[in-house]
Protein backbone atom coordinates (compact mmCIF):
# COMPACT_ATOMS: atom_id res chain seq x y z
CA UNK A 1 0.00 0.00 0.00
CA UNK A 2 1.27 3.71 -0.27
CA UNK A 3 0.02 6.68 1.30
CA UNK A 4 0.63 10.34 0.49
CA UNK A 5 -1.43 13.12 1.40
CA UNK A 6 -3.34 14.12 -2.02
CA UNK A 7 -4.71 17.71 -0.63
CA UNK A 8 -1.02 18.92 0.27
CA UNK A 9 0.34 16.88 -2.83
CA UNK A 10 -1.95 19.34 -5.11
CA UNK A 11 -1.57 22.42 -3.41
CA UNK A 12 2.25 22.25 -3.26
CA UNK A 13 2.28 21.45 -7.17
CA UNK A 14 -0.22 24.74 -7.96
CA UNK A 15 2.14 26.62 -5.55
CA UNK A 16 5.07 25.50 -7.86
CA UNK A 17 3.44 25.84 -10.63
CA UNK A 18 3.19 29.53 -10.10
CA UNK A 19 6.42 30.17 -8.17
CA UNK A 20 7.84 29.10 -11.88
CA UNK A 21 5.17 31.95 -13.50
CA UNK A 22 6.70 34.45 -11.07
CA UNK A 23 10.38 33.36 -11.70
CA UNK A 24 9.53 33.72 -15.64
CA UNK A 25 8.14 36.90 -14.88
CA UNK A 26 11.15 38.40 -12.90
CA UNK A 27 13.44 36.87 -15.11
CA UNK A 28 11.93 38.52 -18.32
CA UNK A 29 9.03 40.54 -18.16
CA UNK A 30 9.34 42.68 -15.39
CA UNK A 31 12.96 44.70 -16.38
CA UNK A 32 14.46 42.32 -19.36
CA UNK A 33 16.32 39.66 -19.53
CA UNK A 34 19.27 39.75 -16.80
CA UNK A 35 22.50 41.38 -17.23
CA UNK A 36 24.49 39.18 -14.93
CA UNK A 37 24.38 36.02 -12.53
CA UNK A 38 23.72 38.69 -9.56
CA UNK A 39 20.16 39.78 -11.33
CA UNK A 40 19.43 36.28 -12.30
CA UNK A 41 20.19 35.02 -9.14
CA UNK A 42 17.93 37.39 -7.21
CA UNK A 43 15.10 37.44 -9.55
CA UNK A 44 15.26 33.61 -9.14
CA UNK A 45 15.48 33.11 -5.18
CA UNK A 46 11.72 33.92 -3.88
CA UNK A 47 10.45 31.34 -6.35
CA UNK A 48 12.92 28.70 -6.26
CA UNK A 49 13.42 28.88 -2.36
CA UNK A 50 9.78 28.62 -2.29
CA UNK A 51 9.29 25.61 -4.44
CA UNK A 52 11.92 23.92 -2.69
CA UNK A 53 10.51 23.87 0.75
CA UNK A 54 7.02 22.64 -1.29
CA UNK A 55 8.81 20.14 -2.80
CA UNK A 56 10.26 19.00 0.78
CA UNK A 57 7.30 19.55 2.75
CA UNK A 58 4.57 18.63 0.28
CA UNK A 59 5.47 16.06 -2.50
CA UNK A 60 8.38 14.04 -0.88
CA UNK A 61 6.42 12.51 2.20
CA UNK A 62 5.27 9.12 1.41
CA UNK A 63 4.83 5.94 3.18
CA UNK A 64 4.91 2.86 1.27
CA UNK A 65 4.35 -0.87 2.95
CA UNK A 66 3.55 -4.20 2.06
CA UNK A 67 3.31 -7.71 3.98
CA UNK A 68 7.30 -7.60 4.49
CA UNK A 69 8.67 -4.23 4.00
CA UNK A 70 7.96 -0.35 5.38
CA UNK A 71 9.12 2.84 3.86
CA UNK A 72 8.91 6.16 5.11
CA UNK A 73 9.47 9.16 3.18
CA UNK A 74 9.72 12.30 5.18
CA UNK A 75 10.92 15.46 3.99
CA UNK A 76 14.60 14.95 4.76
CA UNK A 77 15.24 11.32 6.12
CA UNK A 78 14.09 7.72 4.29
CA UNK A 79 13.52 5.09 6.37
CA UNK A 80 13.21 1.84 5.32
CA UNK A 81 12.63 -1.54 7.50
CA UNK A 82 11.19 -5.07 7.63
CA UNK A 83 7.39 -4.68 9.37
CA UNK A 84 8.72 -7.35 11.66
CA UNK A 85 11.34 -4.72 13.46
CA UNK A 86 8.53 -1.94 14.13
CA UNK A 87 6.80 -1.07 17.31
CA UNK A 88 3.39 0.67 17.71
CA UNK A 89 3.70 3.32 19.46
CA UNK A 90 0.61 4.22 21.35
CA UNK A 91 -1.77 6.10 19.16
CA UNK A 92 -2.52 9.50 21.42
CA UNK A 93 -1.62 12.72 20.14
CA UNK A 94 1.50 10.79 18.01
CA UNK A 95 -0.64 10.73 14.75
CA UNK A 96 0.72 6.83 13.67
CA UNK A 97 4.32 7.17 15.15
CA UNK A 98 6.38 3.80 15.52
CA UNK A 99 9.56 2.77 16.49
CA UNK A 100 12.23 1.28 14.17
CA UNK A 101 14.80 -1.11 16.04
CA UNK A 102 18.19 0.72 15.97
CA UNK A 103 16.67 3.78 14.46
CA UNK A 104 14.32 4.85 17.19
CA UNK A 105 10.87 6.68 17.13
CA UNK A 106 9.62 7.53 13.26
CA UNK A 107 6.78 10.23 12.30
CA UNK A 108 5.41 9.05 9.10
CA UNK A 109 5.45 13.16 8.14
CA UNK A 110 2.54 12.45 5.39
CA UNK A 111 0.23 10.71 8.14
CA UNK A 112 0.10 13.30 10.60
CA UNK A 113 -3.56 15.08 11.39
CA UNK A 114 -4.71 16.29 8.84
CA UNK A 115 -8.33 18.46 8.14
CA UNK A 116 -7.83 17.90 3.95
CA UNK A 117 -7.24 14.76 4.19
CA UNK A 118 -8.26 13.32 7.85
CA UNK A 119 -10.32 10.24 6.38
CA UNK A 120 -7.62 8.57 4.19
CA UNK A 121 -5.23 9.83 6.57
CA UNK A 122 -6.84 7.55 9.65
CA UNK A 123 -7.82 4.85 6.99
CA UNK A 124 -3.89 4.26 6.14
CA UNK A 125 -2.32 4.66 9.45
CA UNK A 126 -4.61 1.65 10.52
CA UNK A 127 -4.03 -0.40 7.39
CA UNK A 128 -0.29 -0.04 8.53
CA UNK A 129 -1.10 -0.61 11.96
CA UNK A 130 -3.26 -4.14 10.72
CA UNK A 131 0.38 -4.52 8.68
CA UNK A 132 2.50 -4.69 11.13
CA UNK A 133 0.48 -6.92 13.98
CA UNK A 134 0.36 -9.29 11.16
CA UNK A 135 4.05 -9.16 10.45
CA UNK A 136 5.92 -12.28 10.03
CA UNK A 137 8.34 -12.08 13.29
CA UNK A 138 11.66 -11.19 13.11
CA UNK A 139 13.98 -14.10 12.66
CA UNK A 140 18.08 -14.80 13.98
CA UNK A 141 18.32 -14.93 9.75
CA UNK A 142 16.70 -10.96 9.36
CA UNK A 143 18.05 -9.82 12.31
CA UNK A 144 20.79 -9.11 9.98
CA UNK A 145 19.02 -6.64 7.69
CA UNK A 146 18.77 -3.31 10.39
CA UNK A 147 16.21 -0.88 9.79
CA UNK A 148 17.69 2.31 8.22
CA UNK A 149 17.56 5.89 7.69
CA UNK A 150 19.06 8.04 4.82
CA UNK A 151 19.19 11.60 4.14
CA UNK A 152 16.87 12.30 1.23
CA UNK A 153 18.61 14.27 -1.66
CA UNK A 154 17.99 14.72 -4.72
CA UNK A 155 18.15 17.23 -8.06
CA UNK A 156 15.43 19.64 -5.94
CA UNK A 157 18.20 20.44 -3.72
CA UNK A 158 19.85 22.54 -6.71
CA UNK A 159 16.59 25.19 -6.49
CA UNK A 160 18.65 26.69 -2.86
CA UNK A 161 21.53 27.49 -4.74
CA UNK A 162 19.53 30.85 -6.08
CA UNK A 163 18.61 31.83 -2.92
CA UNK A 164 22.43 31.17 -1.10
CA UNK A 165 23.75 33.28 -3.84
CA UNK A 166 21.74 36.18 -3.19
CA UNK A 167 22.38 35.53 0.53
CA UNK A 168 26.14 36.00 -0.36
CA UNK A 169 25.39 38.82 -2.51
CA UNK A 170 23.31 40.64 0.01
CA UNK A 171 26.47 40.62 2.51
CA UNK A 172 29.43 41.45 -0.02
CA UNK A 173 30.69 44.59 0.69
């Protein structure tokens, strides 16, 4: 099963959809076309600073599981395990957290409360939940395969690189 929160996976992709109208704007409508890497640079870091916290924050998060395997995509760690090494956590205020053996307490980031998409949202954390109780256990065999957690990268990361240089540029003397 997989699990991403549609309502915040729409909005973010409008909101980048017209952070990309107001860098093509800047870029050349609004003066001309840029005279140098300084212009371009801050005509580009609104929009592209912008879109990349959307693109952390609202199309990365994901959780993916099946009968063996759970994956959690959160906007700057993966983490991946067999269903048989997660704990429930108790369900209060914690919004479906679990615990990972070796990798400690996990907040599936696209299953927290949520009022666009509170339904689906409660629907998949207790189709994981149903997952994992019927887990095969852990064996000595898969005891060898430790849950992990990554840092997520990827080419999105590039879309700061506007907004650091007109952070430098700002503070040149």
């Amino acid at each position: 099963m997989r699990y991403r929160n549609r309502s915040i996976f729409s909005i973010s992709i409008a909101a980048i959809a017209a952070m990309a109208a107001v860098a093509i704007y800047f870029l050349f409508f609004d003066s001309g076309a840029p005279e140098n890497v300084w212009e371009a640079s801050l005509a580009l870091s609104l929009p592209c600073g912008v879109s990349w916290i959307l693109i952390r924050i609202g199309i990365m998060p994901l959780v993916e599981w099946d009968e063996v395997k759970v994956e959690v995509r959160n906007p700057f760690f993966v983490y991946r395990a067999d269903l048989g090494k997660v704990r429930l956590l108790g369900r209060e205020g914690r919004g479906g957290a679990f615990e990972l053996e070796g990798v400690g307490m996990v907040m599936p980031w696209s299953m927290t409360r949520s009022i666009l998409d509170g339904k689906r949202a409660s629907g998949a954390r207790r189709d994981l939940r149903h997952a994992v109780l019927r887990a095969p256990k852990v064996t000595e065999m898969d005891a060898a395969t430790p849950a992990t957690r990554s840092l997520h990268y990827g080419w999105f990361d590039t879309l700061i690189i506007p907004l650091l240089l007109a952070f430098t540029w700002a503070f040149l003397p």
